[in-house]
N, C-alpha and C. Protein backbone atom coordinates (compact mmCIF):
# COMPACT_ATOMS: atom_id res chain seq x y z
N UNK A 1 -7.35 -7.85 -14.84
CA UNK A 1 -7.37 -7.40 -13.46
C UNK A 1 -8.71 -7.75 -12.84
N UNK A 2 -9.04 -8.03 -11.61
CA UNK A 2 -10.52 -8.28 -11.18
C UNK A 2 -11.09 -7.24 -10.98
N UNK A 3 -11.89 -7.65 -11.05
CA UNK A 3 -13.29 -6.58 -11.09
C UNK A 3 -13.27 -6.82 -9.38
N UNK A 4 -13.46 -5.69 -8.71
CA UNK A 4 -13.30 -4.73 -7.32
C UNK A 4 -14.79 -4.30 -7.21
N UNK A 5 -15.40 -4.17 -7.93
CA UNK A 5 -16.87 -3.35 -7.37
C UNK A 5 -17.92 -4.40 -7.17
N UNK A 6 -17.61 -5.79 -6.98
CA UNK A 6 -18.95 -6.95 -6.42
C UNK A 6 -18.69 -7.14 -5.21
N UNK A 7 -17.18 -6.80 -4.41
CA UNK A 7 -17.09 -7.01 -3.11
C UNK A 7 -16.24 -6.00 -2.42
N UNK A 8 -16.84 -4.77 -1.67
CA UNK A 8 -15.87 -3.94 -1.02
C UNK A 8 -15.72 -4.34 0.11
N UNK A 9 -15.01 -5.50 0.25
CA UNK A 9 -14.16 -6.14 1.42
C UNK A 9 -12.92 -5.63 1.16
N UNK A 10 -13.12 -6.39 -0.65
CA UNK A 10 -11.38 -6.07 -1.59
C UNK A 10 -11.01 -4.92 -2.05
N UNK A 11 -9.85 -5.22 -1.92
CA UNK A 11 -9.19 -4.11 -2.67
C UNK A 11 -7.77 -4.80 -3.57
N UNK A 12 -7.82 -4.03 -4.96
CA UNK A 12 -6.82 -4.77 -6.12
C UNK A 12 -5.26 -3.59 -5.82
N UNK A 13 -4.39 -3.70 -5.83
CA UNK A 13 -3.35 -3.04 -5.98
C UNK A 13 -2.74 -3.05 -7.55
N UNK A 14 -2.85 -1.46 -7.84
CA UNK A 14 -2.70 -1.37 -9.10
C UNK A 14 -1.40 -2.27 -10.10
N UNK A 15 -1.47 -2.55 -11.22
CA UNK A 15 -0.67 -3.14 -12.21
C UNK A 15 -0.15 -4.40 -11.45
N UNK A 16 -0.63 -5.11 -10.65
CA UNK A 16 -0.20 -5.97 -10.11
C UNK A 16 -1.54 -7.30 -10.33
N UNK A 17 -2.68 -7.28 -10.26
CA UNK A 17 -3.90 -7.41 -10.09
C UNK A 17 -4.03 -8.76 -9.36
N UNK A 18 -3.40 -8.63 -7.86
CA UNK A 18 -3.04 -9.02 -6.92
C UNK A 18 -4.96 -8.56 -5.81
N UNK A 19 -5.64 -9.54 -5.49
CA UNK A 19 -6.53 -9.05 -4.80
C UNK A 19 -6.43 -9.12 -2.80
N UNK A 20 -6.80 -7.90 -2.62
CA UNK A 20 -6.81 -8.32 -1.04
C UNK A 20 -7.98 -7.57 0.06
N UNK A 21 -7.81 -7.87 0.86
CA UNK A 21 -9.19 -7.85 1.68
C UNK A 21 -8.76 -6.71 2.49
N UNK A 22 -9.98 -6.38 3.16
CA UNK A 22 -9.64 -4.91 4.04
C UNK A 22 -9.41 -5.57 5.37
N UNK A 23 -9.41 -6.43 5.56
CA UNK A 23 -9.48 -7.60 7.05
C UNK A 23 -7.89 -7.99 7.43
N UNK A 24 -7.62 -7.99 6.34
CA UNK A 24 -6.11 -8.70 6.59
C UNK A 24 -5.05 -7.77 6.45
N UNK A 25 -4.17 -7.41 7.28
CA UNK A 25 -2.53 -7.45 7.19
C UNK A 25 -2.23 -7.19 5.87
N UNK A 26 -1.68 -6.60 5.05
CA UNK A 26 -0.36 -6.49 3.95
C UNK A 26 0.69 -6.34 4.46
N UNK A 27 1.68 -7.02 3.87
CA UNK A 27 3.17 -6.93 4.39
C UNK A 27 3.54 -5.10 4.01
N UNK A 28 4.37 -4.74 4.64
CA UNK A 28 5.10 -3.87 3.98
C UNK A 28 5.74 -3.92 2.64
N UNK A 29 6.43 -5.47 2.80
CA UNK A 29 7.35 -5.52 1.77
C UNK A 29 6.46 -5.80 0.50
N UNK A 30 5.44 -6.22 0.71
CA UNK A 30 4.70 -6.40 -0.53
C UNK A 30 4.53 -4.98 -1.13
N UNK A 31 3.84 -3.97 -0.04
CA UNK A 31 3.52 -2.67 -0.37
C UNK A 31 4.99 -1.99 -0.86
N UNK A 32 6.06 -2.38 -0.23
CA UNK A 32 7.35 -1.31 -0.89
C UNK A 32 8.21 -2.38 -1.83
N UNK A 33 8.20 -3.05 -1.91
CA UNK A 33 9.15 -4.06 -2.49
C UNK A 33 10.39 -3.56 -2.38
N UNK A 34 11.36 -3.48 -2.87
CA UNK A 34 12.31 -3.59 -2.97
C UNK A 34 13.14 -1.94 -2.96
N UNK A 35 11.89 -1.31 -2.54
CA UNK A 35 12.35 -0.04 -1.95
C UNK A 35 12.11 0.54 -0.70
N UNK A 36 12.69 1.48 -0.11
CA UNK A 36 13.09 2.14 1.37
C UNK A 36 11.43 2.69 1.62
N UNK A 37 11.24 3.31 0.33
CA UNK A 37 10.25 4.41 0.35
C UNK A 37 9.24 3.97 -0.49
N UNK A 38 7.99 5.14 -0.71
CA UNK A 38 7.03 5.33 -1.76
C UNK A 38 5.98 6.36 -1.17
N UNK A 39 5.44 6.66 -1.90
CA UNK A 39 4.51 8.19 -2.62
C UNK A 39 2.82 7.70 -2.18
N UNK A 40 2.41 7.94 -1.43
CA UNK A 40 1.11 7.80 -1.07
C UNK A 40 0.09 9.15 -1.60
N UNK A 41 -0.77 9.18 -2.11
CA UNK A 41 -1.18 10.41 -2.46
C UNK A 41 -2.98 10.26 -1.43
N UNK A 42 -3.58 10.94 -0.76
CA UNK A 42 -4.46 11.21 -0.03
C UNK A 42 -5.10 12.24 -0.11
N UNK A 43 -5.97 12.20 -0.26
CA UNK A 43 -7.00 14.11 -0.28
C UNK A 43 -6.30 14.78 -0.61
N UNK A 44 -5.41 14.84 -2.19
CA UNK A 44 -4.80 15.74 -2.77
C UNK A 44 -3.27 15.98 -1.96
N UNK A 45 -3.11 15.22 -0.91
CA UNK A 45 -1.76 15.79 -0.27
C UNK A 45 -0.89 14.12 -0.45
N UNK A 46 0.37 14.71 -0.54
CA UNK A 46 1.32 13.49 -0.85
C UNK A 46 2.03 13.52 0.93
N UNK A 47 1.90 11.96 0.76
CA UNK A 47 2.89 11.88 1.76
C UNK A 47 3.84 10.62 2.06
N UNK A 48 4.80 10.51 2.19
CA UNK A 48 6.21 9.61 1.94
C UNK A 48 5.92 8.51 3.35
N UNK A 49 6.07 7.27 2.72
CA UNK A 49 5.75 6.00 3.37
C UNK A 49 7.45 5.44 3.33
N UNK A 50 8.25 5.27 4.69
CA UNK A 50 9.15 4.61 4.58
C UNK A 50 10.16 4.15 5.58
N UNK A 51 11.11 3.22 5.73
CA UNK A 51 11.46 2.34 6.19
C UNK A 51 12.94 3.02 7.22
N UNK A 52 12.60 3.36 8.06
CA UNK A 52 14.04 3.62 8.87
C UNK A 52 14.69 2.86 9.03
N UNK A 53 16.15 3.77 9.42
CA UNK A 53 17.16 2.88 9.96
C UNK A 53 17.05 2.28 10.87
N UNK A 54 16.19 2.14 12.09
CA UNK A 54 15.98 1.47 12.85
C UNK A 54 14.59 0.37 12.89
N UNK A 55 14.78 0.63 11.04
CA UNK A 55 13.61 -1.00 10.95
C UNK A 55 12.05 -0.60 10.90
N UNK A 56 11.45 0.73 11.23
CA UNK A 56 10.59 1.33 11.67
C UNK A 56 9.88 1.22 10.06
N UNK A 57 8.63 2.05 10.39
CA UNK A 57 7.54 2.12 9.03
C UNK A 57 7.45 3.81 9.66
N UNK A 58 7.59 5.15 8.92
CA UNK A 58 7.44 6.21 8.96
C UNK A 58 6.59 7.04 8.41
N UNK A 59 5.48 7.82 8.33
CA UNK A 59 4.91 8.21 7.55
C UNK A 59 5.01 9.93 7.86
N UNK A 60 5.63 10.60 6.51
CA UNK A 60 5.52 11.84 6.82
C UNK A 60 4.84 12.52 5.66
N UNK A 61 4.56 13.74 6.20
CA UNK A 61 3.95 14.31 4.59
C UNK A 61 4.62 15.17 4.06
């Protein structure tokens, strides 16, 4: 996996060791792949990242 602490531009997405920059865009679909949803965890609070029926990006907690 790369080593993340010589440039905090990047950032690695876990088990993937896929590197990316804080500058650029991520797709969604990269971030959900092949699912509706997923589990974001933040200052101890979870909150659900996901894809409406009307195509949308939702974030609730």
């Amino acid at each position: 996996m790369a080593d993340n602490t010589s440039d905090s531009n990047q950032l690695s997405r876990p088990h993937s060791g896929k590197v990316f920059s804080r500058d650029q865009p991520i797709s969604s679909q990269l971030l959900l792949g092949d699912s509706q949803s997923m589990w974001i965890e933040h200052n101890g609070e979870l909150y659900c990242l996901r894809i409406t029926r009307q195509n949308k990006l939702l974030l609730t907690k």
